[in-house]
N, C-alpha and C. Protein backbone atom coordinates (compact mmCIF):
# COMPACT_ATOMS: atom_id res chain seq x y z
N UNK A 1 -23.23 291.19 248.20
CA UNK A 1 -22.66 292.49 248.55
C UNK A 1 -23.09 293.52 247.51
N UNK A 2 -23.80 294.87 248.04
CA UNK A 2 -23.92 295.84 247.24
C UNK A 2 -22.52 296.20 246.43
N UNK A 3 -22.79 297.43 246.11
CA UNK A 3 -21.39 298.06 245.30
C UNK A 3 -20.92 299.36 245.91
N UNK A 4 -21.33 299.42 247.02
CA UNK A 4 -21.36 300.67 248.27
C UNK A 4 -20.02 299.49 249.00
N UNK A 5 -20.20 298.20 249.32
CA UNK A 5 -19.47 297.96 250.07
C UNK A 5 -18.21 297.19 249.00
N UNK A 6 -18.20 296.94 248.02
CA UNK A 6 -17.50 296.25 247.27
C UNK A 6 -16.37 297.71 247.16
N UNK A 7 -16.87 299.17 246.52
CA UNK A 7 -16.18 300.61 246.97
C UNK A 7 -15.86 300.53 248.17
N UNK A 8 -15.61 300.30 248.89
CA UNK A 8 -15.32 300.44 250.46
C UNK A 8 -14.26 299.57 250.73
N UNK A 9 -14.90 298.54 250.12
CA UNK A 9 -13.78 297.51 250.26
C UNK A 9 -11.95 297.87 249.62
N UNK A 10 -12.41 298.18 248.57
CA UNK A 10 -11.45 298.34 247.35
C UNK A 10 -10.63 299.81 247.91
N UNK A 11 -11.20 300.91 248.58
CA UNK A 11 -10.92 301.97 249.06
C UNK A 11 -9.75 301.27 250.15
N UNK A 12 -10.42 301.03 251.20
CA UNK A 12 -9.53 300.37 252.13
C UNK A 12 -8.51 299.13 251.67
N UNK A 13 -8.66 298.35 250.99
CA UNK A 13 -7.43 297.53 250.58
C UNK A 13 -6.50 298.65 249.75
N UNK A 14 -6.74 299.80 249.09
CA UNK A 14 -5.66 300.54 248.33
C UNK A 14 -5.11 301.37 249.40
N UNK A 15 -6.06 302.11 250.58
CA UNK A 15 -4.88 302.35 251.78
C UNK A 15 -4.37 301.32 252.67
N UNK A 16 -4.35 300.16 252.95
CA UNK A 16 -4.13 299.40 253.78
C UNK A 16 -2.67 299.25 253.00
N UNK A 17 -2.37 298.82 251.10
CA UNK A 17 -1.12 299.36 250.49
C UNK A 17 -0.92 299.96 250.50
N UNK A 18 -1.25 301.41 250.91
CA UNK A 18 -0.35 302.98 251.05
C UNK A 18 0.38 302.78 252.09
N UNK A 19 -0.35 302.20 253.23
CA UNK A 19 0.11 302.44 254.21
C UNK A 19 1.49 301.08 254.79
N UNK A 20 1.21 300.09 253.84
CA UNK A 20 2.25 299.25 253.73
C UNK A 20 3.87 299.38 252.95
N UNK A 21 3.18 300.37 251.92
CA UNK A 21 4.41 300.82 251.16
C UNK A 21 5.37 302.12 251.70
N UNK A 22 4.53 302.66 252.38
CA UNK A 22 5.64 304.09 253.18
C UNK A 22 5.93 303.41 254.74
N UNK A 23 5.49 302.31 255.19
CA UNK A 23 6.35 301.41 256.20
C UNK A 23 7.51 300.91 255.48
N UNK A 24 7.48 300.49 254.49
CA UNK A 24 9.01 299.70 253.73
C UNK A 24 9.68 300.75 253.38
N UNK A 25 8.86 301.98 252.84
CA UNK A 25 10.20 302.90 252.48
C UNK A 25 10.79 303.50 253.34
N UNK A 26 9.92 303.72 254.79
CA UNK A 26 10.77 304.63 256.04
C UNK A 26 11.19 303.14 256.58
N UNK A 27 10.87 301.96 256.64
CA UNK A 27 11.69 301.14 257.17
C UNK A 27 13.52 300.77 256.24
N UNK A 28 13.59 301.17 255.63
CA UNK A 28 14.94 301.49 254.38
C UNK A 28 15.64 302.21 254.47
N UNK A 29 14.41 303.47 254.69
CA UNK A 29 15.47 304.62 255.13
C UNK A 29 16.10 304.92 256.57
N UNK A 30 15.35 304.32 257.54
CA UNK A 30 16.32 304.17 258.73
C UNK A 30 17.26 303.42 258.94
N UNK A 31 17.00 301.81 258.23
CA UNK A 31 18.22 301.29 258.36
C UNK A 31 19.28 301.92 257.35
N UNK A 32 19.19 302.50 256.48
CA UNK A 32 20.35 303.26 255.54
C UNK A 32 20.34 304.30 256.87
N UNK A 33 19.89 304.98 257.44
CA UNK A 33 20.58 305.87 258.57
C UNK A 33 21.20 305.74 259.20
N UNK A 34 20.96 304.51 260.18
CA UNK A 34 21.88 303.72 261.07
C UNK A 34 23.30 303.30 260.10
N UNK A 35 23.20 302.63 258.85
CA UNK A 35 24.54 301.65 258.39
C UNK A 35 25.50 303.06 258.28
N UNK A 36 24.97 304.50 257.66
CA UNK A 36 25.53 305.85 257.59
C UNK A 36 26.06 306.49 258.75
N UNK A 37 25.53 306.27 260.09
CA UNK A 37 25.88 306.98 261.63
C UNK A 37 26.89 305.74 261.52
N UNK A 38 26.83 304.67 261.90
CA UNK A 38 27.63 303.51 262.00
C UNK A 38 29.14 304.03 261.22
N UNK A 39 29.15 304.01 259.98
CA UNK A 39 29.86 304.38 258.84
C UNK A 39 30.91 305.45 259.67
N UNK A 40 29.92 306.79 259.85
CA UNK A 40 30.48 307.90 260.43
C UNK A 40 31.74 307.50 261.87
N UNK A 41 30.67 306.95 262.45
CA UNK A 41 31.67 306.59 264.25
C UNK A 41 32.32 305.81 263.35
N UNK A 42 32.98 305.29 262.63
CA UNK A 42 34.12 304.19 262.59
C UNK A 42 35.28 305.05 262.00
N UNK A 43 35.04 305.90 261.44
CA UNK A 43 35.97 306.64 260.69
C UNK A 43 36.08 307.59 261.39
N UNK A 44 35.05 308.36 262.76
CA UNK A 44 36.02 309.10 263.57
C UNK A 44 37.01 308.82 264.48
N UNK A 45 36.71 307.11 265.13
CA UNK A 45 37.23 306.65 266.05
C UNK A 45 38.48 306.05 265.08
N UNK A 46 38.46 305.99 263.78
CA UNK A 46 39.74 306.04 263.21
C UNK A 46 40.53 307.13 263.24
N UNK A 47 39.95 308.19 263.20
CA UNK A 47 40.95 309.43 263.23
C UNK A 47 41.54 309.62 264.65
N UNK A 48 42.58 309.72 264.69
CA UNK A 48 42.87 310.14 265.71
C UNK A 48 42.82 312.20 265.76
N UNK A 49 42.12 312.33 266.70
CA UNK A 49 41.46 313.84 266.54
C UNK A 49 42.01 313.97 268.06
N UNK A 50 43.37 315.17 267.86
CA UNK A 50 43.87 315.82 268.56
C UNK A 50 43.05 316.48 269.35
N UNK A 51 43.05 316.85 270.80
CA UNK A 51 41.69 317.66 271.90
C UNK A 51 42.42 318.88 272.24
N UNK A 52 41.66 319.92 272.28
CA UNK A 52 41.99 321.31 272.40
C UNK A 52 42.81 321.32 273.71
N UNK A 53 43.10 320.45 274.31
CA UNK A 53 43.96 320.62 275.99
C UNK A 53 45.40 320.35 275.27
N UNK A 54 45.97 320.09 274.07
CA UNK A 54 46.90 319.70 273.81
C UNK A 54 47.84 320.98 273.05
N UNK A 55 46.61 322.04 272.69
CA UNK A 55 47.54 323.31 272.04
C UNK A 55 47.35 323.95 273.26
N UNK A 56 48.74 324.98 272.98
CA UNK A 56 49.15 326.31 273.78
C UNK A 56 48.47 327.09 273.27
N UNK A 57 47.12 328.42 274.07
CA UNK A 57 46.75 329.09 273.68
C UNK A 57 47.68 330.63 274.09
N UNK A 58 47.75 331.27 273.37
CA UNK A 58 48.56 332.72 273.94
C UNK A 58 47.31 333.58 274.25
N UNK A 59 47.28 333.82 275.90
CA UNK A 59 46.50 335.03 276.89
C UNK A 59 46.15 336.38 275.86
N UNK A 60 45.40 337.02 275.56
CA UNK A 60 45.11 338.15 275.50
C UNK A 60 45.88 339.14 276.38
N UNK A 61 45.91 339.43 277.68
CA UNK A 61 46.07 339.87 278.59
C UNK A 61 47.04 338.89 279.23
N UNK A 62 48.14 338.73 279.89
CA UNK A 62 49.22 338.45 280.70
C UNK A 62 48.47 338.74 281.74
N UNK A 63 48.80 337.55 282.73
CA UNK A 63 48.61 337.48 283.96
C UNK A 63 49.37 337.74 284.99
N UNK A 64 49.24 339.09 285.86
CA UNK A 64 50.71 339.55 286.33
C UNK A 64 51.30 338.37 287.52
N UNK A 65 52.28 338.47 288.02
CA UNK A 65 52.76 337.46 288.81
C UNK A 65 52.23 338.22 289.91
N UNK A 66 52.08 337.34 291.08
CA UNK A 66 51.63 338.39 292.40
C UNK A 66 52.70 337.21 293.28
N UNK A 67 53.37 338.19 294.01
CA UNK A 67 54.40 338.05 294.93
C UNK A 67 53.81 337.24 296.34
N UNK A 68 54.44 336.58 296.72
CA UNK A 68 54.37 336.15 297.96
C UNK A 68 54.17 337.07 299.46
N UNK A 69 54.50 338.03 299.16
CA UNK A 69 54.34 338.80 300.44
C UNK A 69 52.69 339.56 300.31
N UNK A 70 52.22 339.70 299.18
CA UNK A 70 51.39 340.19 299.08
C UNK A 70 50.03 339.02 299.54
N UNK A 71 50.13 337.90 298.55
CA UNK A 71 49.77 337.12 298.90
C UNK A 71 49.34 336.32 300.77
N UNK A 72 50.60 336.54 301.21
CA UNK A 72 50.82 336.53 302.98
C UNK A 72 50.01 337.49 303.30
N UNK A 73 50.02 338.86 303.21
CA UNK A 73 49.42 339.62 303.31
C UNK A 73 47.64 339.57 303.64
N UNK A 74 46.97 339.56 302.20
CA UNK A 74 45.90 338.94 302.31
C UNK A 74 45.49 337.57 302.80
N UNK A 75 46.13 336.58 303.45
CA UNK A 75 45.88 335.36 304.07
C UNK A 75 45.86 336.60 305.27
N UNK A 76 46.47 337.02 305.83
CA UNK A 76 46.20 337.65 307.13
C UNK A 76 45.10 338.47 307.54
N UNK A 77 44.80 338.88 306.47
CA UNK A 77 43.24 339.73 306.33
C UNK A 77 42.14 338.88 306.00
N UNK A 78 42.58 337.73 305.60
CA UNK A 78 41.22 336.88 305.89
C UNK A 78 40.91 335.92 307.17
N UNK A 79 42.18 335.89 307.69
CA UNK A 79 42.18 335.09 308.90
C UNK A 79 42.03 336.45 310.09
N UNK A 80 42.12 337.57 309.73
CA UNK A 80 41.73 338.82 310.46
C UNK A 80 40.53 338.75 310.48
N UNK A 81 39.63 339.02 309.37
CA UNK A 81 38.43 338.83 308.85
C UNK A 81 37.85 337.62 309.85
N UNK A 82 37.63 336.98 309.55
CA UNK A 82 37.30 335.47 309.85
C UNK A 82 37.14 335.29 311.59
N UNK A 83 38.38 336.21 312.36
CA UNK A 83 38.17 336.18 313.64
C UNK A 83 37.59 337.43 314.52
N UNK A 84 36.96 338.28 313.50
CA UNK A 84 36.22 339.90 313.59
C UNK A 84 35.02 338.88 313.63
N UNK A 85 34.58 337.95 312.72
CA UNK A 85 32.96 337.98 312.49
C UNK A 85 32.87 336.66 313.81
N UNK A 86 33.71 335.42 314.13
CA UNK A 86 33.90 334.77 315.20
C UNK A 86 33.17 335.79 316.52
N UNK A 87 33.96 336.87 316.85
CA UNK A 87 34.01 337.83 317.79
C UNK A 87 32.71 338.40 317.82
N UNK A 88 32.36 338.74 316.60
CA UNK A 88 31.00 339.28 316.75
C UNK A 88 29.91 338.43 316.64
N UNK A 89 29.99 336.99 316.24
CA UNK A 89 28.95 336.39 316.42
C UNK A 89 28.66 335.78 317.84
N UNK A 90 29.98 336.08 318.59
CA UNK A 90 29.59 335.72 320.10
C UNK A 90 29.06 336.98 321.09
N UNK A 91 29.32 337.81 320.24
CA UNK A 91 28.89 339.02 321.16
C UNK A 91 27.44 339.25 320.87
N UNK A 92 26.70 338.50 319.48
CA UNK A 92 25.60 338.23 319.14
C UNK A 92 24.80 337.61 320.11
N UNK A 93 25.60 336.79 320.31
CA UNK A 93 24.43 335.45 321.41
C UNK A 93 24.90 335.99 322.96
N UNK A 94 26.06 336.81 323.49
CA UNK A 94 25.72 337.06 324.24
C UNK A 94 24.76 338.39 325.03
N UNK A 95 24.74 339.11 324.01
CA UNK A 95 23.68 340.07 323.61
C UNK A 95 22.28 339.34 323.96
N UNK A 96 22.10 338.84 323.17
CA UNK A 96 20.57 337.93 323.47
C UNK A 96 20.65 337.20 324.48
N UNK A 97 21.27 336.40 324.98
CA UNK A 97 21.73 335.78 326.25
C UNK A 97 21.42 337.04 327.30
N UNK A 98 21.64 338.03 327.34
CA UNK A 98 21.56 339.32 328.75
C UNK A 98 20.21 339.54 327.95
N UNK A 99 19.80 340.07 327.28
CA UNK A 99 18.45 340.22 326.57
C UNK A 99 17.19 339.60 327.20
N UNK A 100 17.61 337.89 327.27
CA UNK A 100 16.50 337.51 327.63
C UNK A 100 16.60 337.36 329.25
N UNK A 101 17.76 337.51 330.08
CA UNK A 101 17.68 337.60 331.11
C UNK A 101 16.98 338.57 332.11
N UNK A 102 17.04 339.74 331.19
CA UNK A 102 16.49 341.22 331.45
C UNK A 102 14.91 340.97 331.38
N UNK A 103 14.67 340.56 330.71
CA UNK A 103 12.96 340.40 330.05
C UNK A 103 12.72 339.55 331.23
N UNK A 104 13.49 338.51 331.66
CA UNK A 104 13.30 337.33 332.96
C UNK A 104 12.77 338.08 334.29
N UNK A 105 13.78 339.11 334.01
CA UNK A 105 13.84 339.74 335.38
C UNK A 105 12.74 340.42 335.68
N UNK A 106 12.43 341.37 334.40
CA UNK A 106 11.49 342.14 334.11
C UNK A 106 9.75 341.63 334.68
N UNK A 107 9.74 340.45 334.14
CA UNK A 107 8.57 339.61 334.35
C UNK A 107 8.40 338.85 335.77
N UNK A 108 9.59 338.63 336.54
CA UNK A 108 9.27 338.82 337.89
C UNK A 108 8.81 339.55 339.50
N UNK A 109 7.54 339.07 339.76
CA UNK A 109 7.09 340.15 340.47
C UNK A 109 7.58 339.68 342.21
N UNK A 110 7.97 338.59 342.16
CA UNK A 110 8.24 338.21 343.50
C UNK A 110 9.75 338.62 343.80
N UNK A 111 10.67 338.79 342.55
CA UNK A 111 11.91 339.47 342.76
C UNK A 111 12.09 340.52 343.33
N UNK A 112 10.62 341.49 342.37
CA UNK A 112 10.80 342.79 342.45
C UNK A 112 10.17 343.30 343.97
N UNK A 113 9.69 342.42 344.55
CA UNK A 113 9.11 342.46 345.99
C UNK A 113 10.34 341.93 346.84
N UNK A 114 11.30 341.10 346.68
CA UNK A 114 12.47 341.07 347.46
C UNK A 114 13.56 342.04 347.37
N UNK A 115 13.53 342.81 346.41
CA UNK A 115 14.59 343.47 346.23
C UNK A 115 14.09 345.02 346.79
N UNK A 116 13.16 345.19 347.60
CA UNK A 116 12.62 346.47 348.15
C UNK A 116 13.18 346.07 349.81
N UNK A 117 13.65 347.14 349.74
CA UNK A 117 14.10 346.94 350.98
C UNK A 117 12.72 346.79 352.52
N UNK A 118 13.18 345.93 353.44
CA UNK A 118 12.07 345.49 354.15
C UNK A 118 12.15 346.68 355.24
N UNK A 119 11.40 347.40 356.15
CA UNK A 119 11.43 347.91 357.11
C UNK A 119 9.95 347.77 357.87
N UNK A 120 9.39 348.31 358.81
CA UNK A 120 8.78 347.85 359.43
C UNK A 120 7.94 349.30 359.08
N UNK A 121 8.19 350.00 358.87
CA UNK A 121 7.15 351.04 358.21
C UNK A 121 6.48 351.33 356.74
N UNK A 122 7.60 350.37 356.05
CA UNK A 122 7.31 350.25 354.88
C UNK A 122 6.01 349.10 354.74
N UNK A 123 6.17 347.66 355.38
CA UNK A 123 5.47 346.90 355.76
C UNK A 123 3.72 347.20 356.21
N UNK A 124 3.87 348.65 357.13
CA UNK A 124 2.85 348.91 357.93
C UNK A 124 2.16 349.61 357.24
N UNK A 125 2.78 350.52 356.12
CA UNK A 125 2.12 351.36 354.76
C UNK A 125 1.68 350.12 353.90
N UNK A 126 2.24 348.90 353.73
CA UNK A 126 1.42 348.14 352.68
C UNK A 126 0.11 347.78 353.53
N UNK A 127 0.42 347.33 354.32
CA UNK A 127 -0.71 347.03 355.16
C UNK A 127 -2.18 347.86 355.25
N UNK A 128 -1.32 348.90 355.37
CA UNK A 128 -2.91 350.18 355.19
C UNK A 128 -3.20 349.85 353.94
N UNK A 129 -2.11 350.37 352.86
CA UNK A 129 -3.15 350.75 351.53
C UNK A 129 -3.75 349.12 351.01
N UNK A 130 -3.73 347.85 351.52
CA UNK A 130 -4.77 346.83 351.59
C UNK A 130 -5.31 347.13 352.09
N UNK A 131 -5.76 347.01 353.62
CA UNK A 131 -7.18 347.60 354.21
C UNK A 131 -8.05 348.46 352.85
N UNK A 132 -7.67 349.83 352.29
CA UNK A 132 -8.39 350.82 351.97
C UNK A 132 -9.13 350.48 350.63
């Protein structure tokens, strides 16, 4: 072996220990992290730690009482409400319902040929203006 690779060698075995020695020290320091979190949860789940649903907070602002009649009141205006838009959503579809009947009608030409009244002069005028 030259002394190019004997340096090379010696290079890499001193990081191959760098890199062995900051594995043991971050492997130390996590388990000291964990035994410390561990540590922590045991001594909160020892405390007994009162939860904010258990104090009375006092309102800023008072909340006024609202009366029952008023209350009745607005139930009636929403069940008013409620049977306004019912009402108008049927007058919706029957709107479109005559809508498209009209357009039906519109597009019939054999209707619009029965609904002319028949006479025998009227007949005898179609007759010509074919011939012409």
């Amino acid at each position: 072996m030259d002394a190019n690779d004997i340096e090379l060698e010696s290079k890499c075995e001193n990081l191959m220990n760098i890199v062995v020695e900051s594995r043991k020290r971050f492997g130390r320091a996590c388990i000291d992290y964990d035994q410390k979190t561990l540590l922590m949860e045991h001594k909160l789940l020892n405390l007994q730690v009162e939860t904010a649903s258990n104090y009375r907070f006092k309102p800023k602002n008072t909340i006024p009482s609202i009366d029952e009649d008023s209350c009745k009141d607005l139930d009636d205006l929403f069940v008013e409400i409620a049977e306004k838009q019912k009402r108008i959503e049927n007058l919706r579809k029957k709107l479109k319902n005559t809508h498209e009947v009209v357009m039906q009608l519109e597009a019939d030409a054999v209707g619009r040929k029965l609904r002319a009244p028949l006479t025998a002069d009227r007949m005898l005028a179609q007759a010509k203006s074919k011939k012409f």
